[in-house]
N, C-alpha and C. Protein backbone atom coordinates (compact mmCIF):
# COMPACT_ATOMS: atom_id res chain seq x y z
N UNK A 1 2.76 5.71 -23.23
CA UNK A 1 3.59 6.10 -22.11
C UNK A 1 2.78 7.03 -21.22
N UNK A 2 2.88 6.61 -19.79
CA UNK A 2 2.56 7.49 -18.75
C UNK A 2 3.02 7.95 -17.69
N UNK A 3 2.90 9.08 -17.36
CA UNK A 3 4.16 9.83 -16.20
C UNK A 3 3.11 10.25 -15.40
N UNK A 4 2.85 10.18 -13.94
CA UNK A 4 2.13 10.62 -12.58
C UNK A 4 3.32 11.27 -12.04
N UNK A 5 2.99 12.75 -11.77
CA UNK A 5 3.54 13.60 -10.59
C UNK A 5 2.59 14.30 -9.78
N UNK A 6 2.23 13.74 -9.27
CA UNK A 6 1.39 14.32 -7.79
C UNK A 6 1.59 14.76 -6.63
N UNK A 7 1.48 16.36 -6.43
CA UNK A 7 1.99 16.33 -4.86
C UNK A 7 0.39 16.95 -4.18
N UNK A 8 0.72 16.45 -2.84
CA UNK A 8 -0.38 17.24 -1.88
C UNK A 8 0.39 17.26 -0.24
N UNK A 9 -0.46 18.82 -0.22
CA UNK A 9 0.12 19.44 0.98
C UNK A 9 -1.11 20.17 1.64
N UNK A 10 -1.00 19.59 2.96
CA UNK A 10 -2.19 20.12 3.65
C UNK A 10 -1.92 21.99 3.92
N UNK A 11 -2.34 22.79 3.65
CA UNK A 11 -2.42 24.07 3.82
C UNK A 11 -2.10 24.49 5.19
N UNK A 12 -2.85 24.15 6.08
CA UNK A 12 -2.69 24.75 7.69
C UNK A 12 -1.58 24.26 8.07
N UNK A 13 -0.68 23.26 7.67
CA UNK A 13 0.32 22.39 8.23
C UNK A 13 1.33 22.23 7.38
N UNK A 14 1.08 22.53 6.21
CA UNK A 14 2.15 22.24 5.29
C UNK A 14 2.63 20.86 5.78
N UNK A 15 1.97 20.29 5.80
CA UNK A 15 2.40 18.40 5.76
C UNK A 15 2.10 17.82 4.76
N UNK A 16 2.70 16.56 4.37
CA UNK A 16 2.39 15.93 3.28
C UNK A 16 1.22 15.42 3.40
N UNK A 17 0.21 14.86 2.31
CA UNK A 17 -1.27 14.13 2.58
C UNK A 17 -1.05 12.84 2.44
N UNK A 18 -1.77 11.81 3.13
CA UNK A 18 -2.28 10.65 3.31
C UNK A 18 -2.56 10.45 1.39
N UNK A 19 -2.38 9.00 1.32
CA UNK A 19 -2.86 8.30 -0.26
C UNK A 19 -2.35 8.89 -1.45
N UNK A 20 -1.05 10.01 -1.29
CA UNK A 20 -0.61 10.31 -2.52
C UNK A 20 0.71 9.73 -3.27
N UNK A 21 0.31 8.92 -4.62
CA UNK A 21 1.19 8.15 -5.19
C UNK A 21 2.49 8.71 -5.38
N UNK A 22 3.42 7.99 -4.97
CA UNK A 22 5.05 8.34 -5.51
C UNK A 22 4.90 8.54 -7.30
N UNK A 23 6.16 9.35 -7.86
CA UNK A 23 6.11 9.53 -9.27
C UNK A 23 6.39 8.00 -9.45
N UNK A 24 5.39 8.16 -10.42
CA UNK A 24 5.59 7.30 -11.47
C UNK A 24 5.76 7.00 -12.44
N UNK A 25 6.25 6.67 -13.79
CA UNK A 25 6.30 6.41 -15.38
C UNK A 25 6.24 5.03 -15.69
N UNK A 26 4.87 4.90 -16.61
CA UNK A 26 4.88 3.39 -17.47
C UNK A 26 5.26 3.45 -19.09
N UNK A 27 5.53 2.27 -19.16
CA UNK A 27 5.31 2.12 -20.97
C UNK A 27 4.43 0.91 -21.20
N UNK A 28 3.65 0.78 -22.22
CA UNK A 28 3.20 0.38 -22.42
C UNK A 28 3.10 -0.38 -23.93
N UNK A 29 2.71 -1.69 -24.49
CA UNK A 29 3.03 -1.79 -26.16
C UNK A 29 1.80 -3.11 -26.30
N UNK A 30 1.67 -3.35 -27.37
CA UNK A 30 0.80 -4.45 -27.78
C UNK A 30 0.91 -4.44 -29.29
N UNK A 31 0.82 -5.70 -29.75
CA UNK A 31 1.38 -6.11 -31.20
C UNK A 31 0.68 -7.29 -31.51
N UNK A 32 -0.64 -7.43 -32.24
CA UNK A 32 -0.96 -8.44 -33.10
C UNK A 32 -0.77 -8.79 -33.98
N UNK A 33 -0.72 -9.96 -34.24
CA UNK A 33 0.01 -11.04 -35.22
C UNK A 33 -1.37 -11.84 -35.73
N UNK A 34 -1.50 -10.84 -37.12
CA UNK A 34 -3.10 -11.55 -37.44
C UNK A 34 -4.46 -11.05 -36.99
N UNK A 35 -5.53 -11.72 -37.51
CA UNK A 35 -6.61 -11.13 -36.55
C UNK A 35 -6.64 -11.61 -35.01
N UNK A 36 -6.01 -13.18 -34.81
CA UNK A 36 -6.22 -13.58 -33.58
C UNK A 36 -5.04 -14.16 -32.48
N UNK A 37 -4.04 -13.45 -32.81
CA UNK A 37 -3.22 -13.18 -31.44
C UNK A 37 -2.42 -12.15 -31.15
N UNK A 38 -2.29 -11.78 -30.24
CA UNK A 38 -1.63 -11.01 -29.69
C UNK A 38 -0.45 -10.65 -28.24
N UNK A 39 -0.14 -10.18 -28.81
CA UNK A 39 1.25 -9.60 -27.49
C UNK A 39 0.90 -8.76 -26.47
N UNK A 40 0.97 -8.27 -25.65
CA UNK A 40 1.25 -7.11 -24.75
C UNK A 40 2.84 -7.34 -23.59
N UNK A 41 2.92 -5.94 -23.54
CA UNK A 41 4.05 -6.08 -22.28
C UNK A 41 3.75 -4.25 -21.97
N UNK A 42 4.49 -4.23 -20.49
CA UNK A 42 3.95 -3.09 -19.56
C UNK A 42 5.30 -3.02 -18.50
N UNK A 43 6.18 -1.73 -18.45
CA UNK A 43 6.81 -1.51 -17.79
C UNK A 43 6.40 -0.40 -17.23
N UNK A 44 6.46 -0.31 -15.61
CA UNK A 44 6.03 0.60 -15.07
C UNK A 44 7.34 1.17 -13.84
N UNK A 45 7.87 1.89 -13.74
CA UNK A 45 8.68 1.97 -12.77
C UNK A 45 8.20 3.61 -11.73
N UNK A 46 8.65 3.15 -10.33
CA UNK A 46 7.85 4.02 -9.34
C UNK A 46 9.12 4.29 -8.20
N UNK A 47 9.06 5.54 -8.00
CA UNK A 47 9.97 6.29 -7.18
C UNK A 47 10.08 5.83 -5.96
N UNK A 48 10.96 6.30 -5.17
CA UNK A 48 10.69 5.79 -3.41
C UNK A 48 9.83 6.88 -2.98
N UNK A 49 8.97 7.18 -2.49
CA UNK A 49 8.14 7.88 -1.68
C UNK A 49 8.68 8.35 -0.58
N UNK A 50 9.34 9.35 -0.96
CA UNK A 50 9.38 10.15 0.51
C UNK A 50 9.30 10.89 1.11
N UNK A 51 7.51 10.87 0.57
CA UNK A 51 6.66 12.59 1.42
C UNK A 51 5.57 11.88 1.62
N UNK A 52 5.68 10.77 2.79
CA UNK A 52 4.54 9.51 2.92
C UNK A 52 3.35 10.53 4.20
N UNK A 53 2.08 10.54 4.08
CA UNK A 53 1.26 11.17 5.01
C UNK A 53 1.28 10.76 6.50
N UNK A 54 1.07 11.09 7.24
CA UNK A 54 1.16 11.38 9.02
C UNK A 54 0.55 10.25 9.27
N UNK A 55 -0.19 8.84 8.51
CA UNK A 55 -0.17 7.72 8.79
C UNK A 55 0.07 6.98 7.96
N UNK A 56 1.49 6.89 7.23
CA UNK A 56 1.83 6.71 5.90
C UNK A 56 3.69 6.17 6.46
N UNK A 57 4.27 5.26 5.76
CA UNK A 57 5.80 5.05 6.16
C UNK A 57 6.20 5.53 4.60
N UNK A 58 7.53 5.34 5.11
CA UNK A 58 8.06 5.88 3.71
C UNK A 58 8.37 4.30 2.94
N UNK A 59 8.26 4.63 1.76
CA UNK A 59 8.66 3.38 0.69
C UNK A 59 9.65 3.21 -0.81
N UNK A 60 10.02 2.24 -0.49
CA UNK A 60 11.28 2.43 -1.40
C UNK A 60 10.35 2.04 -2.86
N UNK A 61 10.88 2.78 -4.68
CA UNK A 61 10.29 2.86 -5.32
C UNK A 61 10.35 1.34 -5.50
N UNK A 62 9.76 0.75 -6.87
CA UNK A 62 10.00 -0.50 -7.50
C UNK A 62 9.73 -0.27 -9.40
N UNK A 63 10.03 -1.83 -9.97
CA UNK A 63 9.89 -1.59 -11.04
C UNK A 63 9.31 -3.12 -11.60
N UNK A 64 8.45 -2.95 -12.21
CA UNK A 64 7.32 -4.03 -12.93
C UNK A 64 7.32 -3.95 -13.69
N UNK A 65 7.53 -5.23 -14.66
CA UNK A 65 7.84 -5.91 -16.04
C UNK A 65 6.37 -6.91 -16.25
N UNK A 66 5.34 -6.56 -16.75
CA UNK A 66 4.61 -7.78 -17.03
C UNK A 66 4.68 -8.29 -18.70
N UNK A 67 4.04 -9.13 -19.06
CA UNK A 67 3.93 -9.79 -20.05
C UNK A 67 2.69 -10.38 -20.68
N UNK A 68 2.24 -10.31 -21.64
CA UNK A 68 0.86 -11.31 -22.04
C UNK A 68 0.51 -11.98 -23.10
N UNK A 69 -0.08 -12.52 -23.83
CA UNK A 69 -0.85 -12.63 -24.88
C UNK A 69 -2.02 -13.26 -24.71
N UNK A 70 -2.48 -13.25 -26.15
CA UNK A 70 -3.95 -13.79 -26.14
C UNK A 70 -4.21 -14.80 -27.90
N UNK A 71 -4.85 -15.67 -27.71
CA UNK A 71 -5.41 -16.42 -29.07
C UNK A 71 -6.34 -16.53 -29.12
N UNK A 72 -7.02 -15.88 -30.03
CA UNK A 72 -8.47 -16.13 -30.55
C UNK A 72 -8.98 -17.50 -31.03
N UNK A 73 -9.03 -18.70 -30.57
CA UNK A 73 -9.07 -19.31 -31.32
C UNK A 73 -10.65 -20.08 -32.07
N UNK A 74 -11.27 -19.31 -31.09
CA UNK A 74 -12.70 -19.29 -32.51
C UNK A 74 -13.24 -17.98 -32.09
N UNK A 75 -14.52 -17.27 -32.98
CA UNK A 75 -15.18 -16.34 -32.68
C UNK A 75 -15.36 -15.95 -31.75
N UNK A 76 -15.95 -17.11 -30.84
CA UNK A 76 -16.40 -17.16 -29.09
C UNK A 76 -15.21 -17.34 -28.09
N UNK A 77 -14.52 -18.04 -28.26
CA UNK A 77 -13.50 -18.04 -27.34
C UNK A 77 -11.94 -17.75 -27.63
N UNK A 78 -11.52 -16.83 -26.30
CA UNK A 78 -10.28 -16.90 -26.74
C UNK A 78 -9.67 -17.01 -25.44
N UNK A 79 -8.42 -17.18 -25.59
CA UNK A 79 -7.04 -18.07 -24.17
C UNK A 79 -6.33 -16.67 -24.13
N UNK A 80 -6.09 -16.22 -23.15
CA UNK A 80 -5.26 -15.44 -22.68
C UNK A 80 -4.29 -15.88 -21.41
N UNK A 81 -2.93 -15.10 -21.08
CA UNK A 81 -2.00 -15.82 -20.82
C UNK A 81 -1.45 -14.33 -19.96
N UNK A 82 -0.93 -13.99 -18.49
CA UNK A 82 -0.74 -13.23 -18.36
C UNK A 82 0.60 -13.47 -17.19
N UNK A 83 1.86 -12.90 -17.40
CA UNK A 83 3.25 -12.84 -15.87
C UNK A 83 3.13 -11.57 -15.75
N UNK A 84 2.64 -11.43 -14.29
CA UNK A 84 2.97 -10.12 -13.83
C UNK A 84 3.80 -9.90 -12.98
N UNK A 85 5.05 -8.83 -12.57
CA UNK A 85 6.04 -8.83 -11.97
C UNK A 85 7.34 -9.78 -12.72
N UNK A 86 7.13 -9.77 -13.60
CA UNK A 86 8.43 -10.81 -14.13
C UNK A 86 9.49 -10.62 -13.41
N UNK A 87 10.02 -9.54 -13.15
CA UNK A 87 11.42 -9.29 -12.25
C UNK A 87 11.63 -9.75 -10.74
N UNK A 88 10.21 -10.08 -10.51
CA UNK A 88 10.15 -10.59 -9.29
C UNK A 88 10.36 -9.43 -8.49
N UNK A 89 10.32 -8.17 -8.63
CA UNK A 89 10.78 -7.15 -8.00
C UNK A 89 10.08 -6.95 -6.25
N UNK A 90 10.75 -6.85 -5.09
CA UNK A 90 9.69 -7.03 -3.93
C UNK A 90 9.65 -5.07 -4.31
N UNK A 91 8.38 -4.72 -3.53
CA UNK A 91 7.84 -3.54 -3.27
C UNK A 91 6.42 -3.82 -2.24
N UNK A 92 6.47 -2.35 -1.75
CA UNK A 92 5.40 -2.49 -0.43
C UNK A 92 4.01 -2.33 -0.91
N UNK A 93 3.01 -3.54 -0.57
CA UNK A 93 1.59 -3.40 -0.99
C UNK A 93 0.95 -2.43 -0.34
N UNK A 94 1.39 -1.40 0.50
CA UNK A 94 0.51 -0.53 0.76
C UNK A 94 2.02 0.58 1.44
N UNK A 95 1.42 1.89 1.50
CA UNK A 95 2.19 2.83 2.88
C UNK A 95 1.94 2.74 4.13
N UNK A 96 0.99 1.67 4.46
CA UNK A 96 0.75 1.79 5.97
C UNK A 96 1.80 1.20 6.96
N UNK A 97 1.76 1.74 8.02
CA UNK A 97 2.87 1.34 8.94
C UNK A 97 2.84 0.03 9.00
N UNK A 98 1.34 -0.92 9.16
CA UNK A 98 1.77 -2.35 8.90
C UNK A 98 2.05 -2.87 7.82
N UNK A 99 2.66 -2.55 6.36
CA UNK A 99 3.16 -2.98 5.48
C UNK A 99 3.21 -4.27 5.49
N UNK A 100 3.10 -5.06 4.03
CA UNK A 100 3.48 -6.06 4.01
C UNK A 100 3.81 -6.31 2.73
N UNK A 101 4.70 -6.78 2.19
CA UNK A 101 5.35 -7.12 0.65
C UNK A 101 4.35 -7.17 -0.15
N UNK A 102 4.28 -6.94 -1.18
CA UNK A 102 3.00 -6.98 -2.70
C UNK A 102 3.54 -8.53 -3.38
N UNK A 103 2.81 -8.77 -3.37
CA UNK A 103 2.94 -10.47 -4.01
C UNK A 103 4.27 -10.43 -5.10
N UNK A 104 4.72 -11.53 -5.24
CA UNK A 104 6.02 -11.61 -6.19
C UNK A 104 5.61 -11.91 -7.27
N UNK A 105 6.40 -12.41 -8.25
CA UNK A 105 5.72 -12.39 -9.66
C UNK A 105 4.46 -13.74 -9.51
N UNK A 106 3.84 -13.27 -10.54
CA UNK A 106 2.79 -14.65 -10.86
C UNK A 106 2.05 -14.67 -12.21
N UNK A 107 1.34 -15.98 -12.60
CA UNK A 107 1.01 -16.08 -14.10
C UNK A 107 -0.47 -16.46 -14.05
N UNK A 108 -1.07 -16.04 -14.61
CA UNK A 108 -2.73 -16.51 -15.16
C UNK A 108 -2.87 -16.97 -16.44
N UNK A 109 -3.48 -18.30 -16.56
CA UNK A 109 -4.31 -18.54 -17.87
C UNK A 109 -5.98 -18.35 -17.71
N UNK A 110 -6.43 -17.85 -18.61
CA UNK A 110 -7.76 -17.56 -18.88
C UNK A 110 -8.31 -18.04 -19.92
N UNK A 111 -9.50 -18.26 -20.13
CA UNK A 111 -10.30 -18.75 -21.00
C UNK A 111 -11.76 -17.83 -21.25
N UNK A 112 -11.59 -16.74 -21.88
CA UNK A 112 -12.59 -15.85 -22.14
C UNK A 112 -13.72 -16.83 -23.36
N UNK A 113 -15.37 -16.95 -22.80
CA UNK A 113 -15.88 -17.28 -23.83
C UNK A 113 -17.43 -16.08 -23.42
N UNK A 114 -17.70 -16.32 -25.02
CA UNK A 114 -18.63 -14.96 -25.32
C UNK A 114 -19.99 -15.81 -25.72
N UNK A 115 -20.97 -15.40 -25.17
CA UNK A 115 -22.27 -15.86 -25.53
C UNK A 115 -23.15 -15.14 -26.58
């Protein structure tokens, strides 16, 4: 588990600063089954931001559900499998005034091989 509380304040102005993350808290877990597979999942949930910097909009928080595993299935290679955003949750890919939505959920297969 992880909790971000960050504030910044410019001194001469007492304004909020540019690039500082809204609170945040994740959880995190992973569970293998054997030597060669495994689970993960990752909840992260994030506040609305609303001490956005002097070229910064304000943003509403969100909350992200991903999912994964992986199979070893020889020494050298293994398949991994990854949904990120399961909730489909929309949230803003950036604070900048031109904002634009952060991608919706999506899935990767991989094929890790080791030489």
């Amino acid at each position: 588990m992880t909790a971000n509380i960050v504030r910044g304040t410019a001194l001469d102005e007492d304004a909020d600063l540019d690039d500082i993350a809204p609170d945040t808290v994740s959880v995190s877990g992973r569970r293998a089954f054997g030597a060669g597979v495994y689970v993960q999942t990752r909840l992260a949930v994030s506040a609305d931001d609303n001490r956005p910097g002097p070229s910064e909009v304000a943003s509403p928080g969100a909350m992200l559900l991903d999912i994964g595993g992986g199979w070893r299935v020889m020494p050298q290679l293994e398949i991994r499998a990854m949904v990120r955003n399961l909730l489909n949750d929309e949230y803003y890919a950036s604070p900048d005034p031109r904002w634009v939505w952060a991608p919706g959920r999506s899935a990767s297969l991989t094929a890790a091989v080791e030489f």
